[in-house]
N, C-alpha and C. Protein backbone atom coordinates (compact mmCIF):
# COMPACT_ATOMS: atom_id res chain seq x y z
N UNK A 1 150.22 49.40 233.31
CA UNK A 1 149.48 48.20 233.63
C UNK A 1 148.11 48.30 232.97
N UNK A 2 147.61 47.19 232.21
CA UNK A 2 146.59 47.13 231.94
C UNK A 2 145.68 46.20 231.89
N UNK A 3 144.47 46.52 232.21
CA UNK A 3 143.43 45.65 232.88
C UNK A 3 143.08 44.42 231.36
N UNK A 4 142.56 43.34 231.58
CA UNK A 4 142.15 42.40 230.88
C UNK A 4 141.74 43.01 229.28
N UNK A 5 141.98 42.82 228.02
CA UNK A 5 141.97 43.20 226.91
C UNK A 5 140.48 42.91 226.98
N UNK A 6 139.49 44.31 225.79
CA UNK A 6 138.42 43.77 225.80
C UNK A 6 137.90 42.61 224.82
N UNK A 7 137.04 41.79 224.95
CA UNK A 7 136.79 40.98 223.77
C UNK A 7 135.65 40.91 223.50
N UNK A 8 134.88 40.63 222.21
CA UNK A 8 133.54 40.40 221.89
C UNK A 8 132.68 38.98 223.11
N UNK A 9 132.01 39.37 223.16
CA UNK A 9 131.17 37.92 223.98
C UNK A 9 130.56 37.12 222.44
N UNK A 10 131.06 35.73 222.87
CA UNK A 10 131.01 34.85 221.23
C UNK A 10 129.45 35.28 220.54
N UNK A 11 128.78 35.37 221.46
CA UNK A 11 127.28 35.21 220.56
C UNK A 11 126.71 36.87 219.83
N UNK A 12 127.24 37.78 219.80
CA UNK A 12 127.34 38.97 219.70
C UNK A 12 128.43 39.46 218.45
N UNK A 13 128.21 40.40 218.16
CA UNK A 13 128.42 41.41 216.91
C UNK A 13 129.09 40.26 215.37
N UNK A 14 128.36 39.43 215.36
CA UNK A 14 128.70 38.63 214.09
C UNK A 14 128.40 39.47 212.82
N UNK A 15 127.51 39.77 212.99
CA UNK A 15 127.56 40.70 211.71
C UNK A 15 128.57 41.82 211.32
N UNK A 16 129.41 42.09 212.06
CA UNK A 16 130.54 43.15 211.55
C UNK A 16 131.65 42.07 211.63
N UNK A 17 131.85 40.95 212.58
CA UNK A 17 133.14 40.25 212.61
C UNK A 17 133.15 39.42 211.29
N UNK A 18 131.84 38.89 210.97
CA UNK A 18 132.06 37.89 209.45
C UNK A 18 132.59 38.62 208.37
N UNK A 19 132.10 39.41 208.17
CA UNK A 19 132.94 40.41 206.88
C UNK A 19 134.52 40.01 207.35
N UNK A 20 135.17 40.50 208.60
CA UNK A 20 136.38 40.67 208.53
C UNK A 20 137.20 39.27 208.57
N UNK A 21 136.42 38.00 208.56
CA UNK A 21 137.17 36.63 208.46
C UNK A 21 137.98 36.73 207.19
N UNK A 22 137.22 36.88 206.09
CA UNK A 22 137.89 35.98 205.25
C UNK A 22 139.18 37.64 204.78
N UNK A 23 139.23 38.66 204.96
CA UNK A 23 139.90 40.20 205.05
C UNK A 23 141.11 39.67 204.39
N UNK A 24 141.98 38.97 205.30
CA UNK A 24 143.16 38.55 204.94
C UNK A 24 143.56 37.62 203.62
N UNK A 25 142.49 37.15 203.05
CA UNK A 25 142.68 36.15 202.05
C UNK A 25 142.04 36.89 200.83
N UNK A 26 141.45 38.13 200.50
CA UNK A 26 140.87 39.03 199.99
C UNK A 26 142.19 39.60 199.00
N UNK A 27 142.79 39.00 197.84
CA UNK A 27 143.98 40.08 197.40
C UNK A 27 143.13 42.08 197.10
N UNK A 28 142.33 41.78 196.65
CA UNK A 28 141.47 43.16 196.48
C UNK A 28 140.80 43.88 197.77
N UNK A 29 141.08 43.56 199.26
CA UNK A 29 140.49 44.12 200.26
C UNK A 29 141.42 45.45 200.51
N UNK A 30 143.29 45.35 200.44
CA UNK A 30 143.51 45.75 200.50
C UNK A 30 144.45 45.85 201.99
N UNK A 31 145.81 46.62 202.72
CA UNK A 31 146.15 46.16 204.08
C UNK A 31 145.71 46.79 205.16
N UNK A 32 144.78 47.52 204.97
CA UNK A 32 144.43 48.39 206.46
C UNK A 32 142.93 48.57 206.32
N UNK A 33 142.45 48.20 207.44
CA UNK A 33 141.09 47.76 207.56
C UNK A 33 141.12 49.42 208.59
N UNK A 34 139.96 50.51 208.88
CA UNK A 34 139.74 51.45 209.62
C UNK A 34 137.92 51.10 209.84
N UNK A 35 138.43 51.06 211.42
CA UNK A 35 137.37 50.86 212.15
C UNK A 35 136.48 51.87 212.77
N UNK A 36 135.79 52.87 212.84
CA UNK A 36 135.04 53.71 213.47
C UNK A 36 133.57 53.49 214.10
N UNK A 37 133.59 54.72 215.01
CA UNK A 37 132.46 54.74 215.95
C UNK A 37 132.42 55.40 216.61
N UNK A 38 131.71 55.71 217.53
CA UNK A 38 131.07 56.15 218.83
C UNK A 38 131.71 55.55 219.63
N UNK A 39 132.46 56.38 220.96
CA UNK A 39 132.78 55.61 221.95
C UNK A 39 132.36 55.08 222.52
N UNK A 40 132.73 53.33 223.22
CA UNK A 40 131.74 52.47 223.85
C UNK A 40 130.87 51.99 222.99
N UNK A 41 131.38 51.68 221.83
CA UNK A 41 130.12 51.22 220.67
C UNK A 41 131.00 49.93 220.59
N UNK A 42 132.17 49.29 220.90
CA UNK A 42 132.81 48.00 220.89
C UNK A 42 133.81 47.64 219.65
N UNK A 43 134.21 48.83 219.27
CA UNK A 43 135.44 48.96 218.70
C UNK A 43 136.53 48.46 218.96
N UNK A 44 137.05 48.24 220.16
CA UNK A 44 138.23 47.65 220.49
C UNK A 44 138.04 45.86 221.02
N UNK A 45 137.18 45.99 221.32
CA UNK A 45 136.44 44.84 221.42
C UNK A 45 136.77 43.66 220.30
N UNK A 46 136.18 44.20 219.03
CA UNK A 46 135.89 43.76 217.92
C UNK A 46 137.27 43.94 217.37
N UNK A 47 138.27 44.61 217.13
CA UNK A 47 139.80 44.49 216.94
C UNK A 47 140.49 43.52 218.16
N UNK A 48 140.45 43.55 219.30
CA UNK A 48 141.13 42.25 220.24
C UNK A 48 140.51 41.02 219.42
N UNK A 49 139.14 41.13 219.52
CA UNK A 49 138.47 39.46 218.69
C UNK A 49 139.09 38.77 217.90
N UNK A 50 139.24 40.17 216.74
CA UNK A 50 139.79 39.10 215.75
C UNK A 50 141.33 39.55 215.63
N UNK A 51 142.11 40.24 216.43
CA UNK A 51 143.57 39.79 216.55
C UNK A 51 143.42 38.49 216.77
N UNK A 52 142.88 38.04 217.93
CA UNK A 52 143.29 36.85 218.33
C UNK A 52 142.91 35.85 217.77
N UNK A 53 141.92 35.81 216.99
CA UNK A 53 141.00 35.05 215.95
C UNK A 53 142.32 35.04 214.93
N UNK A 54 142.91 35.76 214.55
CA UNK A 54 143.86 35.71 213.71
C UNK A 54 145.14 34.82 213.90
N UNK A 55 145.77 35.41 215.48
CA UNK A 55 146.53 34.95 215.94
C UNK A 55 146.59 32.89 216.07
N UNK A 56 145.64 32.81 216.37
CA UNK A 56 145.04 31.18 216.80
C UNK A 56 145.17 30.50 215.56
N UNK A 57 145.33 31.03 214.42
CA UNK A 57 145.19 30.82 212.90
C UNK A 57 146.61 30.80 212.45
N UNK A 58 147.73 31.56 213.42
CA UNK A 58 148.64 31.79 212.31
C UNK A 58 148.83 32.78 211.59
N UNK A 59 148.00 33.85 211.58
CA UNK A 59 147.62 34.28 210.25
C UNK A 59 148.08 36.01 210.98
N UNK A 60 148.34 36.44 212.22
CA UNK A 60 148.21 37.77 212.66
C UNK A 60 149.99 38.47 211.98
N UNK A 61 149.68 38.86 211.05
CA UNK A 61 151.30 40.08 210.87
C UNK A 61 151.53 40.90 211.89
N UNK A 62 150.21 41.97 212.21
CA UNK A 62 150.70 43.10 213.14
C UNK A 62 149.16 43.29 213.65
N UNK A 63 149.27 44.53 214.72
CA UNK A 63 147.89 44.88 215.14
C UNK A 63 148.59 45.91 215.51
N UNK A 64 147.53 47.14 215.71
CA UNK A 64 147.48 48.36 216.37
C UNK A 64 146.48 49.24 216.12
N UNK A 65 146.30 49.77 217.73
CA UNK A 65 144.69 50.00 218.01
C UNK A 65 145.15 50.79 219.17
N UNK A 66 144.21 51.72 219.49
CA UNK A 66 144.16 52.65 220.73
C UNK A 66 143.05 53.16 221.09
């Protein structure tokens, strides 16, 4: 069982999520984006965001994150 997925609060971490908009339409970005940090720095956060940012689009192939 798991508690509510975390998500970015909208007005917060734009500066790391804009880079990853346009990711998918990038032929030179490449398919695996690696995210790092410090725990509790909003890593998973910022991967739920834009799964679902993706998802709402159409646009999500896969996700996986831990």
């Amino acid at each position: 069982l798991r508690d509510r997925p975390p998500k970015c609060h909208p007005d917060t971490r734009h500066g790391i999520r804009g880079p990853l908009i346009p990711w998918p339409d990038d032929p030179q970005a490449g398919s695996v984006r690696w995210i790092s940090g410090w725990m509790g720095t909003g890593k998973s956060a910022i991967v739920q965001t834009m799964a679902e940012y993706w998802a709402d689009q159409d646009r999500l192939a896969a996700t996986y994150f831990f």
